[in-house]
Protein backbone atom coordinates (compact mmCIF):
# COMPACT_ATOMS: atom_id res chain seq x y z
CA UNK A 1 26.61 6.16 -23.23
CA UNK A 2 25.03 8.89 -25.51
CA UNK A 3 21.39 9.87 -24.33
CA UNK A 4 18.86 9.39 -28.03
CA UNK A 5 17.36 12.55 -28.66
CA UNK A 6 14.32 13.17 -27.36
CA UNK A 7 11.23 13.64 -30.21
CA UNK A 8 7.40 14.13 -29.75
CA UNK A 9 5.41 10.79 -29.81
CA UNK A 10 2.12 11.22 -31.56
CA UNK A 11 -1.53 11.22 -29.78
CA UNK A 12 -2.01 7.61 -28.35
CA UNK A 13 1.28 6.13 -28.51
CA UNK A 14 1.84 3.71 -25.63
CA UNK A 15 5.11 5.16 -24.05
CA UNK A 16 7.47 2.80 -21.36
CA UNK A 17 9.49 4.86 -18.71
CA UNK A 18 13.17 4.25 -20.00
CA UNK A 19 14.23 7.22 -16.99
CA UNK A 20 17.65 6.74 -16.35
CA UNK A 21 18.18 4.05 -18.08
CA UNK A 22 19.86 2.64 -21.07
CA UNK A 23 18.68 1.61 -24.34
CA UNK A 24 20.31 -0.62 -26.97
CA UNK A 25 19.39 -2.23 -30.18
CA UNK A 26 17.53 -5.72 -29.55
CA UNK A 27 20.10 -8.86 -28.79
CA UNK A 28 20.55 -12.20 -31.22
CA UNK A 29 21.19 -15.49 -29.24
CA UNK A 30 23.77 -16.53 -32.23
CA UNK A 31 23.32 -20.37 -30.68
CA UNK A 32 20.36 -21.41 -28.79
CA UNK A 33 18.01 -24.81 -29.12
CA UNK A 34 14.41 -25.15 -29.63
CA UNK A 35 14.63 -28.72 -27.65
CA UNK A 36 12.77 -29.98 -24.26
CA UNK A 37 9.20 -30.84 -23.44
CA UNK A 38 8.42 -27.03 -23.84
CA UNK A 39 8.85 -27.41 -28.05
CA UNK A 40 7.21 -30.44 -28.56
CA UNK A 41 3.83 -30.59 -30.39
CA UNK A 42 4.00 -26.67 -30.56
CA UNK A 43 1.34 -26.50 -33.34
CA UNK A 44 -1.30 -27.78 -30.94
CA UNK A 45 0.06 -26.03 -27.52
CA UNK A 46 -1.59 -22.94 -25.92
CA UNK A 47 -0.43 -19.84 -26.76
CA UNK A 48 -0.18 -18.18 -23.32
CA UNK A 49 2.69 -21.36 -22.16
CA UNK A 50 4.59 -21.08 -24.97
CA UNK A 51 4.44 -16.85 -24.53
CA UNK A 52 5.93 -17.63 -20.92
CA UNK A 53 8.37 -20.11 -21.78
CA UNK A 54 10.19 -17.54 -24.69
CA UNK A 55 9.77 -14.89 -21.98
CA UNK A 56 11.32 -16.53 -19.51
CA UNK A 57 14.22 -18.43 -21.72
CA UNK A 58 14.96 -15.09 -24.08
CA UNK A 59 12.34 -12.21 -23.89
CA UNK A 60 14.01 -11.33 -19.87
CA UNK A 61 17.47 -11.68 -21.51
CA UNK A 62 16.78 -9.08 -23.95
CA UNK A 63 16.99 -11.34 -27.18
CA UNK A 64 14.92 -10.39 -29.99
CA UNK A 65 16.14 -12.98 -32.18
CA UNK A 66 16.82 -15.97 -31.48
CA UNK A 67 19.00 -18.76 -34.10
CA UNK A 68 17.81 -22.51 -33.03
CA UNK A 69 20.75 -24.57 -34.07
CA UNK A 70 18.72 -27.89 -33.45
CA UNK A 71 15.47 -28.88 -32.71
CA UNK A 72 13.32 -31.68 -33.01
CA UNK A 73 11.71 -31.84 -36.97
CA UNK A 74 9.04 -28.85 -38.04
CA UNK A 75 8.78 -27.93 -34.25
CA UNK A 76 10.83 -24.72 -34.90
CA UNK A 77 8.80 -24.41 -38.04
CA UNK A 78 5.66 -24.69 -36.40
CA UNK A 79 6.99 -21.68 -33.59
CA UNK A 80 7.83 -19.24 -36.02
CA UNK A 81 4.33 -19.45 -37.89
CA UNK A 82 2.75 -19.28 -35.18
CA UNK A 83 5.01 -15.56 -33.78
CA UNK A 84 5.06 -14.46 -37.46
CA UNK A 85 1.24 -14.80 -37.39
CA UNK A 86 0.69 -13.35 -34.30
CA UNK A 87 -0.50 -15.78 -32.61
CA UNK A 88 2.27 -15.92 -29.95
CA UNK A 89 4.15 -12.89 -28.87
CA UNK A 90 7.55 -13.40 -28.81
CA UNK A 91 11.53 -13.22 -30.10
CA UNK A 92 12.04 -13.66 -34.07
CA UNK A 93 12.83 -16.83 -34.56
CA UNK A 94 15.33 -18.04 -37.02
CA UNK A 95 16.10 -22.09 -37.40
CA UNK A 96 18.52 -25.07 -38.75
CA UNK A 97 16.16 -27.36 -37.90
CA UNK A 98 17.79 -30.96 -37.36
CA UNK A 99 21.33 -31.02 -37.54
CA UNK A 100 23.76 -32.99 -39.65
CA UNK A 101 25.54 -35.80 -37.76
CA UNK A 102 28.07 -37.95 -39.06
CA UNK A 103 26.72 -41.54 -39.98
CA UNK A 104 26.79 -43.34 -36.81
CA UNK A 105 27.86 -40.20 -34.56
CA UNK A 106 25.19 -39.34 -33.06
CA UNK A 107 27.11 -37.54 -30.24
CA UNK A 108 26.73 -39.22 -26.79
CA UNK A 109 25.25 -36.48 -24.83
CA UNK A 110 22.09 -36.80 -27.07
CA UNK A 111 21.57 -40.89 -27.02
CA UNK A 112 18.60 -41.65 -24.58
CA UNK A 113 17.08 -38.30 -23.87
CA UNK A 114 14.28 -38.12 -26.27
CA UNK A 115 15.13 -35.16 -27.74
CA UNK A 116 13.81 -36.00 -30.90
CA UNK A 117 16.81 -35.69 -32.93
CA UNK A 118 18.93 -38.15 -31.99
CA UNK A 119 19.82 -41.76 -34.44
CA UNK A 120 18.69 -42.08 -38.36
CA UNK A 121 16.37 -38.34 -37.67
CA UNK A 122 19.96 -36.86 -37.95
CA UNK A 123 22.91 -38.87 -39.37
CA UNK A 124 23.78 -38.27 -42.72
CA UNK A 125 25.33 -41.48 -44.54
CA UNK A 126 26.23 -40.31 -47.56
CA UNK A 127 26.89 -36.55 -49.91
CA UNK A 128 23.89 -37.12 -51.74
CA UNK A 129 21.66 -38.05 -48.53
CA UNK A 130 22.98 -34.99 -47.18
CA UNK A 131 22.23 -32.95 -49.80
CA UNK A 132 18.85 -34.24 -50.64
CA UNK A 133 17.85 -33.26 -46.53
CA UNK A 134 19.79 -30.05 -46.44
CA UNK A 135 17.60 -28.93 -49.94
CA UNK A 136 14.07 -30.30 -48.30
CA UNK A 137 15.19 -28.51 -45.11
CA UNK A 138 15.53 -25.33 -46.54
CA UNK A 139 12.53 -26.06 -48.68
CA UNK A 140 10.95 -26.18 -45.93
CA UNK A 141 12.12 -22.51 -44.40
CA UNK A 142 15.10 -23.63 -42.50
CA UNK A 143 17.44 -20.46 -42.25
CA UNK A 144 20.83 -22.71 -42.89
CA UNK A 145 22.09 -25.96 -41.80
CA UNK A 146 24.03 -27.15 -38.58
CA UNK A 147 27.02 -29.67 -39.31
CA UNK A 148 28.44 -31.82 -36.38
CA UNK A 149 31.75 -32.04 -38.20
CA UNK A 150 33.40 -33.26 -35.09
CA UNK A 151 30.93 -35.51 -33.10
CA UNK A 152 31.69 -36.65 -29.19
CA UNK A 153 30.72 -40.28 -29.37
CA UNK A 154 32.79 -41.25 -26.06
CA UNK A 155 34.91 -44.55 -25.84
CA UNK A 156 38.21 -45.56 -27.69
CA UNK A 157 37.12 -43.24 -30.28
CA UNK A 158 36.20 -39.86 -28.46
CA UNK A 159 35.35 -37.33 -31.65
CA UNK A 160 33.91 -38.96 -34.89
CA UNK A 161 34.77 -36.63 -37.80
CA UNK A 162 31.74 -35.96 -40.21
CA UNK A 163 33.25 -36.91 -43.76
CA UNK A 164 34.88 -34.00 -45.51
CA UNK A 165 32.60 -34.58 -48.78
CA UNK A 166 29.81 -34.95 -47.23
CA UNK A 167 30.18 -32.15 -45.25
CA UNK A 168 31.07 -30.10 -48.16
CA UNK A 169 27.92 -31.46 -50.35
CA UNK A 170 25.53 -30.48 -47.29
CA UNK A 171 27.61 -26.60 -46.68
CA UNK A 172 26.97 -26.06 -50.64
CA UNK A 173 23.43 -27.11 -51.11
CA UNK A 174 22.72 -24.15 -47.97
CA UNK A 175 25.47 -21.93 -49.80
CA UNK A 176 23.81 -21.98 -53.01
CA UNK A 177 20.35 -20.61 -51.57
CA UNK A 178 21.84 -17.89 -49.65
CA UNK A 179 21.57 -19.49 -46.21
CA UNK A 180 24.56 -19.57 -43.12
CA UNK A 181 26.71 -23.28 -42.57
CA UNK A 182 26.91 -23.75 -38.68
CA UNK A 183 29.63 -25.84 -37.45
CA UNK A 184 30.19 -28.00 -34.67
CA UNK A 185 33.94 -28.57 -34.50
CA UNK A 186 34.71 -30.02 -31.27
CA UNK A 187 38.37 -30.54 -32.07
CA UNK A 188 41.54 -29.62 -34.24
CA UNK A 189 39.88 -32.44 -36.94
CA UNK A 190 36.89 -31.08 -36.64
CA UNK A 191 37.82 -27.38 -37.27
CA UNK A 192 39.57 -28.80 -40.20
CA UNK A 193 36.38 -30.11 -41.66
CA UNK A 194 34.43 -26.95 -41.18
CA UNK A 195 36.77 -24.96 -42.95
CA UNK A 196 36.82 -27.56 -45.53
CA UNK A 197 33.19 -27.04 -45.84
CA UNK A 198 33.00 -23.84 -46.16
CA UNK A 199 31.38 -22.96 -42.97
CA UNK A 200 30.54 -19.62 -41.93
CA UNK A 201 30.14 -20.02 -37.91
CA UNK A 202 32.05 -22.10 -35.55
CA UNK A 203 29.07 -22.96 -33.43
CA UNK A 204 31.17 -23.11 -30.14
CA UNK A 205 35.21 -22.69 -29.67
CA UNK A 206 37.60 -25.93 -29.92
CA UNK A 207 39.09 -25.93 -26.16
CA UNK A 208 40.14 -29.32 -26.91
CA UNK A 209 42.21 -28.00 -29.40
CA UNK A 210 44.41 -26.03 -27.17
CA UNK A 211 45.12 -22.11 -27.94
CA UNK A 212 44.70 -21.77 -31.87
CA UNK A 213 47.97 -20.71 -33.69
CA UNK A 214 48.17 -17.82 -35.60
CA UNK A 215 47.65 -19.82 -39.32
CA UNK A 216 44.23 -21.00 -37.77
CA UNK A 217 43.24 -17.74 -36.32
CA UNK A 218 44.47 -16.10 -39.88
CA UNK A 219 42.41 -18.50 -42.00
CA UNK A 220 39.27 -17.68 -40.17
CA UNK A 221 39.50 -14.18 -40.42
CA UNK A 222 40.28 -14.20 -44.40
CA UNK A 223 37.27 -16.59 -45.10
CA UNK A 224 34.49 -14.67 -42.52
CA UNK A 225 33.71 -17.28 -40.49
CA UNK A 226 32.38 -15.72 -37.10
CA UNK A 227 32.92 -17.55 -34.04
CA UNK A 228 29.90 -18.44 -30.67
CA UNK A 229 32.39 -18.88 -28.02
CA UNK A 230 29.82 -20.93 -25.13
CA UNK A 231 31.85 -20.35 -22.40
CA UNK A 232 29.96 -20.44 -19.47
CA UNK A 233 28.17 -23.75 -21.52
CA UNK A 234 31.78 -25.03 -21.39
CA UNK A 235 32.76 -24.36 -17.71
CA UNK A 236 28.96 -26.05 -16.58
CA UNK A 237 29.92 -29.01 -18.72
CA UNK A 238 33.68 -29.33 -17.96
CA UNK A 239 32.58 -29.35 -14.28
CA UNK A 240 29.55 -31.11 -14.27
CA UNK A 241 32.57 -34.09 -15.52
CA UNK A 242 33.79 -33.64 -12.30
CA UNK A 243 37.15 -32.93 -13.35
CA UNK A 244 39.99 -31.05 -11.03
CA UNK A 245 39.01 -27.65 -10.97
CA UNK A 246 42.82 -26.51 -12.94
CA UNK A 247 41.76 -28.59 -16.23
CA UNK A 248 38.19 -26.82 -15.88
CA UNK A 249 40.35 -23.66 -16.18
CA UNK A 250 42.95 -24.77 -18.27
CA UNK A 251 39.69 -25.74 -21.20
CA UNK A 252 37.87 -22.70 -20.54
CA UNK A 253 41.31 -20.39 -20.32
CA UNK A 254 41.58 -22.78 -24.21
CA UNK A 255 38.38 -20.88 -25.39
CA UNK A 256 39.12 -17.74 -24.03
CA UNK A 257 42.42 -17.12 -25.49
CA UNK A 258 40.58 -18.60 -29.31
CA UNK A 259 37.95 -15.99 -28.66
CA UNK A 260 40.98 -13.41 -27.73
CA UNK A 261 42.45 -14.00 -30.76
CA UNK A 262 39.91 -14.35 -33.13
CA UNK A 263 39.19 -10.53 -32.15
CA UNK A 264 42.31 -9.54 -31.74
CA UNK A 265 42.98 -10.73 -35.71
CA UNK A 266 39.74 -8.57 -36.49
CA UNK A 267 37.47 -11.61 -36.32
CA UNK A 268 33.73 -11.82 -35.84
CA UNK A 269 32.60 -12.85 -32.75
CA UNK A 270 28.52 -13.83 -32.00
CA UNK A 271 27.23 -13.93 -28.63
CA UNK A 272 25.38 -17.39 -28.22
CA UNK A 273 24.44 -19.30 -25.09
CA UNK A 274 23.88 -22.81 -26.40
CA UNK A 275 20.67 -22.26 -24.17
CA UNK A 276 18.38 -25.29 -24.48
CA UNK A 277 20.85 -27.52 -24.21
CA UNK A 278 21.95 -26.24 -21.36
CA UNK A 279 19.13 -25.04 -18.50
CA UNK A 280 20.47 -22.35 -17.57
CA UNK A 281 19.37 -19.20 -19.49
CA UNK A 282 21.26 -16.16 -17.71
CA UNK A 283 23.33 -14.44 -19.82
CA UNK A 284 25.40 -12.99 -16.98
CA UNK A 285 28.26 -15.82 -17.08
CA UNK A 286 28.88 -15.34 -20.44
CA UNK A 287 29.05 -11.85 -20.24
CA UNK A 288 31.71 -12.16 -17.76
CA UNK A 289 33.77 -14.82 -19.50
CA UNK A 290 33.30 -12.61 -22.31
CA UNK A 291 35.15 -9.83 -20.68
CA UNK A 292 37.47 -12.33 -19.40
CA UNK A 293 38.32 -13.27 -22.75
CA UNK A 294 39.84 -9.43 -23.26
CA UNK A 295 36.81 -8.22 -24.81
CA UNK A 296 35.45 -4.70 -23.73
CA UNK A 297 31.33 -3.52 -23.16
CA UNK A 298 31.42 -2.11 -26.44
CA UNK A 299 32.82 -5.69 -28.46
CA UNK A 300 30.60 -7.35 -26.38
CA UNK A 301 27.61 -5.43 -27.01
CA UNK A 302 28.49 -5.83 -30.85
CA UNK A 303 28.56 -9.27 -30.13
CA UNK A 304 24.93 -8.88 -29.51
CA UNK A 305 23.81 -6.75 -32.13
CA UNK A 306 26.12 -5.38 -35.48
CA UNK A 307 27.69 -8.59 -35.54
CA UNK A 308 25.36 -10.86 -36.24
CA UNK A 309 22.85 -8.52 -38.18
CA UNK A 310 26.06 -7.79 -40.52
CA UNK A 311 27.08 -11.50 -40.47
CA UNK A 312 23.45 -13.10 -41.69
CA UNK A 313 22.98 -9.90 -44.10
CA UNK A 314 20.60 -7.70 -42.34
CA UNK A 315 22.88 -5.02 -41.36
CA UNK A 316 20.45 -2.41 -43.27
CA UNK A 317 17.59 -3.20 -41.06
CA UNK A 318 18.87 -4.45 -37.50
CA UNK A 319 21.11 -4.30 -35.14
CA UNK A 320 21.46 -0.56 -34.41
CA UNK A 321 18.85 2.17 -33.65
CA UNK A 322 18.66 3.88 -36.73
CA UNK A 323 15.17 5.33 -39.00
CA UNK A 324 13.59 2.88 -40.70
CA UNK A 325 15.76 -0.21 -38.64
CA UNK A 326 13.66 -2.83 -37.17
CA UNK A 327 11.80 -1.55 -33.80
CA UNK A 328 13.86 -4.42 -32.19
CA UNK A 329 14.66 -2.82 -28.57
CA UNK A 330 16.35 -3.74 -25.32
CA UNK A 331 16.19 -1.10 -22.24
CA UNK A 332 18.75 -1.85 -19.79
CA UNK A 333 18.58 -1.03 -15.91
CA UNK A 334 21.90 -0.24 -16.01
CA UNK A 335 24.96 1.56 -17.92
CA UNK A 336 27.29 -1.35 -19.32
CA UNK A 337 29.96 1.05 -19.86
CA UNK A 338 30.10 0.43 -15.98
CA UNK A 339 30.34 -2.91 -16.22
CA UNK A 340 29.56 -5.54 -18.80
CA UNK A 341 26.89 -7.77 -16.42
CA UNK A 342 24.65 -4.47 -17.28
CA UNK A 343 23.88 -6.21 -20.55
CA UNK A 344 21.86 -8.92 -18.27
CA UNK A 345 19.83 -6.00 -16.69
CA UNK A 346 16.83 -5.88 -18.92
CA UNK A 347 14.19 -3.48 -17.97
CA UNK A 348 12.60 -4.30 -20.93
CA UNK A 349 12.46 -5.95 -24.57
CA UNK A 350 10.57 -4.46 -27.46
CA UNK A 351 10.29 -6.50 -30.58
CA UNK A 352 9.37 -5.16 -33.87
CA UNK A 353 7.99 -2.20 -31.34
CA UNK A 354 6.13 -4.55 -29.43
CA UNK A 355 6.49 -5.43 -25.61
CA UNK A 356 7.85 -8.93 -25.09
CA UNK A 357 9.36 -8.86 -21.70
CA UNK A 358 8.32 -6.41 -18.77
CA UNK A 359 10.96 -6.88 -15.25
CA UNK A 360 8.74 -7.32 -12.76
């Protein structure tokens, strides 16, 4: 990579030692959750845990901003006050708040583990319930709305759909104030319903679906809406169902060849971990599957960074290292033109010019 030219810092300025290394623009985490006993009560908890907790979770990953795509009500709310105050050092934080299930689809993985979102806190029965939430949500600073439009509810019935009006009332209430519709898809009915919705980001890929065709993949690129693959969330999940290792592949392979497409077709794709959910918080995985997927160090890095700044409309102040962009920084060890795992290999994180993650 190009080395930044080198200009004089003025008298006092606290300077890092970037020597040989690399440095990028700082990373979004397109999909990540606010959720677990570490975001509960975070009005009332002490500064210096929740400090550690975002360092270790995003700060040593290199993210900078972070989009919660569910979390447990005001909790999120709460966070972001208290960073944007300066009370807690850490990533931006930009939130949905509680997602939108379908009425009585509360999706299975949720049901009995307290997350705080799970039951009547989520479903939506009806447009005008739906819309009513969505428009106190983002009263209430929400930075869009998540949709379950396909819902895992196990048994006979396997994927609930979310109804296509209701899902439509809830995408146009966030529309109409300017704010991103997130969509969980799950399946080919699903994806149908998002698009129906008007959503602008497939939350996760559709390996269920099978390989997309080319009407699908055409579709998404004409209406914008930017795909978060999850793949390493998928292969940890797929597995953890203890399932022959060639349907693990033949789901994930799914997901890769979507994601292959998608930017193939000239598609946007967000990097997103679904991290919260999931426990584990390296980004190395995904960064592999990634490259798997047929995308090079410099698609994935955009992944990271112009992507999502130009997909939620802040392309004039983030995402590249630019006068008078956002001091948002990541310093890697390494050169990912060498190889894409590089991206994990955060020496540090600088956000808004400020040090939020130090490698030991």
């Amino acid at each position: 990579m190009a080395a930044l030219a080198r200009s004089p810092s003025p008298a006092g300025t606290r300077t890092l030692d970037a020597s040989g290394k690399v440095v990028v623009a700082g990373f979004w985490n397109s999909h990540a959750h606010l959720l677990g006993p570490a975001y509960r009560n975070v009005g009332k908890a002490p500064a210096a845990k929740l400090e550690s907790t975002l360092r270790e979770q995003y700060g040593q990953w290199g993210f900078t901003t972070v989009y919660d795509l569910a979390s447990a009500p005001g909790e999120a709310q709460a966070l972001v006050r208290r960073i944007e105050a300066g009370e807690v050092t850490g990533p931006r934080v930009l939130s949905t708040g509680v997602p939108f299930f379908p009425a009585g689809g509360t999706p299975i993985y949720v049901r009995g583990h307290d997350l705080g979102i799970e039951g009547d806190v989520a479903e939506v029965v009806d447009a005008e319930a739906g819309r009513n939430r969505a428009g106190e949500q983002l009263a209430q600073g929400a930075r869009g709305v998540k949709l379950f439009t396909g819902s895992i509810v196990g048994g006979s019935e396997g994927v609930r759909l979310m109804d296509a009006a209701v899902a439509s009332a809830i995408g146009k209430v966030a529309r109409d104030r300017g704010q991103p519709v997130f969509a969980h898809a799950t399946d080919a009915g699903g994806l149908v319903v998002a698009l129906q919705a008007g959503a602008d980001v497939l939350a996760h890929a559709t390996p269920a679906s099978g390989p997309w065709d080319a009407a699908t993949v055409q579709r998404l690129v004409a209406e914008g809406v930017a795909l978060v693959p999850t793949l390493a969330m998928f292969e940890l999940e797929i597995r953890r169902e203890q399932v022959p290792e060639p349907v693990v592949q033949r789901l994930v392979g799914n997901a890769e060849a979507q994601v292959a497409a998608l930017q193939a077709a000239g598609g946007q794709v967000l990097f997103g971990t679904d991290a919260g959910y999931i426990e584990d918080f390296d980004t190395t995985r995904e960064l592999q599957l990634l490259a798997a997927a047929g995308l090079d160090w410099r698609q994935v890095l955009a992944s990271l960074t112009t992507a999502p700044a130009r997909m939620f409309g802040e392309a004039d102040t983030r995402g590249r290292i630019a006068r008078g962009f956002a001091a948002d920084l990541v310093v890697l060890g390494a050169d990912p033109e060498q190889g894409v795992e590089a991206l994990a290999d955060v020496a540090y994180t600088l956000r808004a010019g400020e040090l939020i993650h130090r490698a030991d």
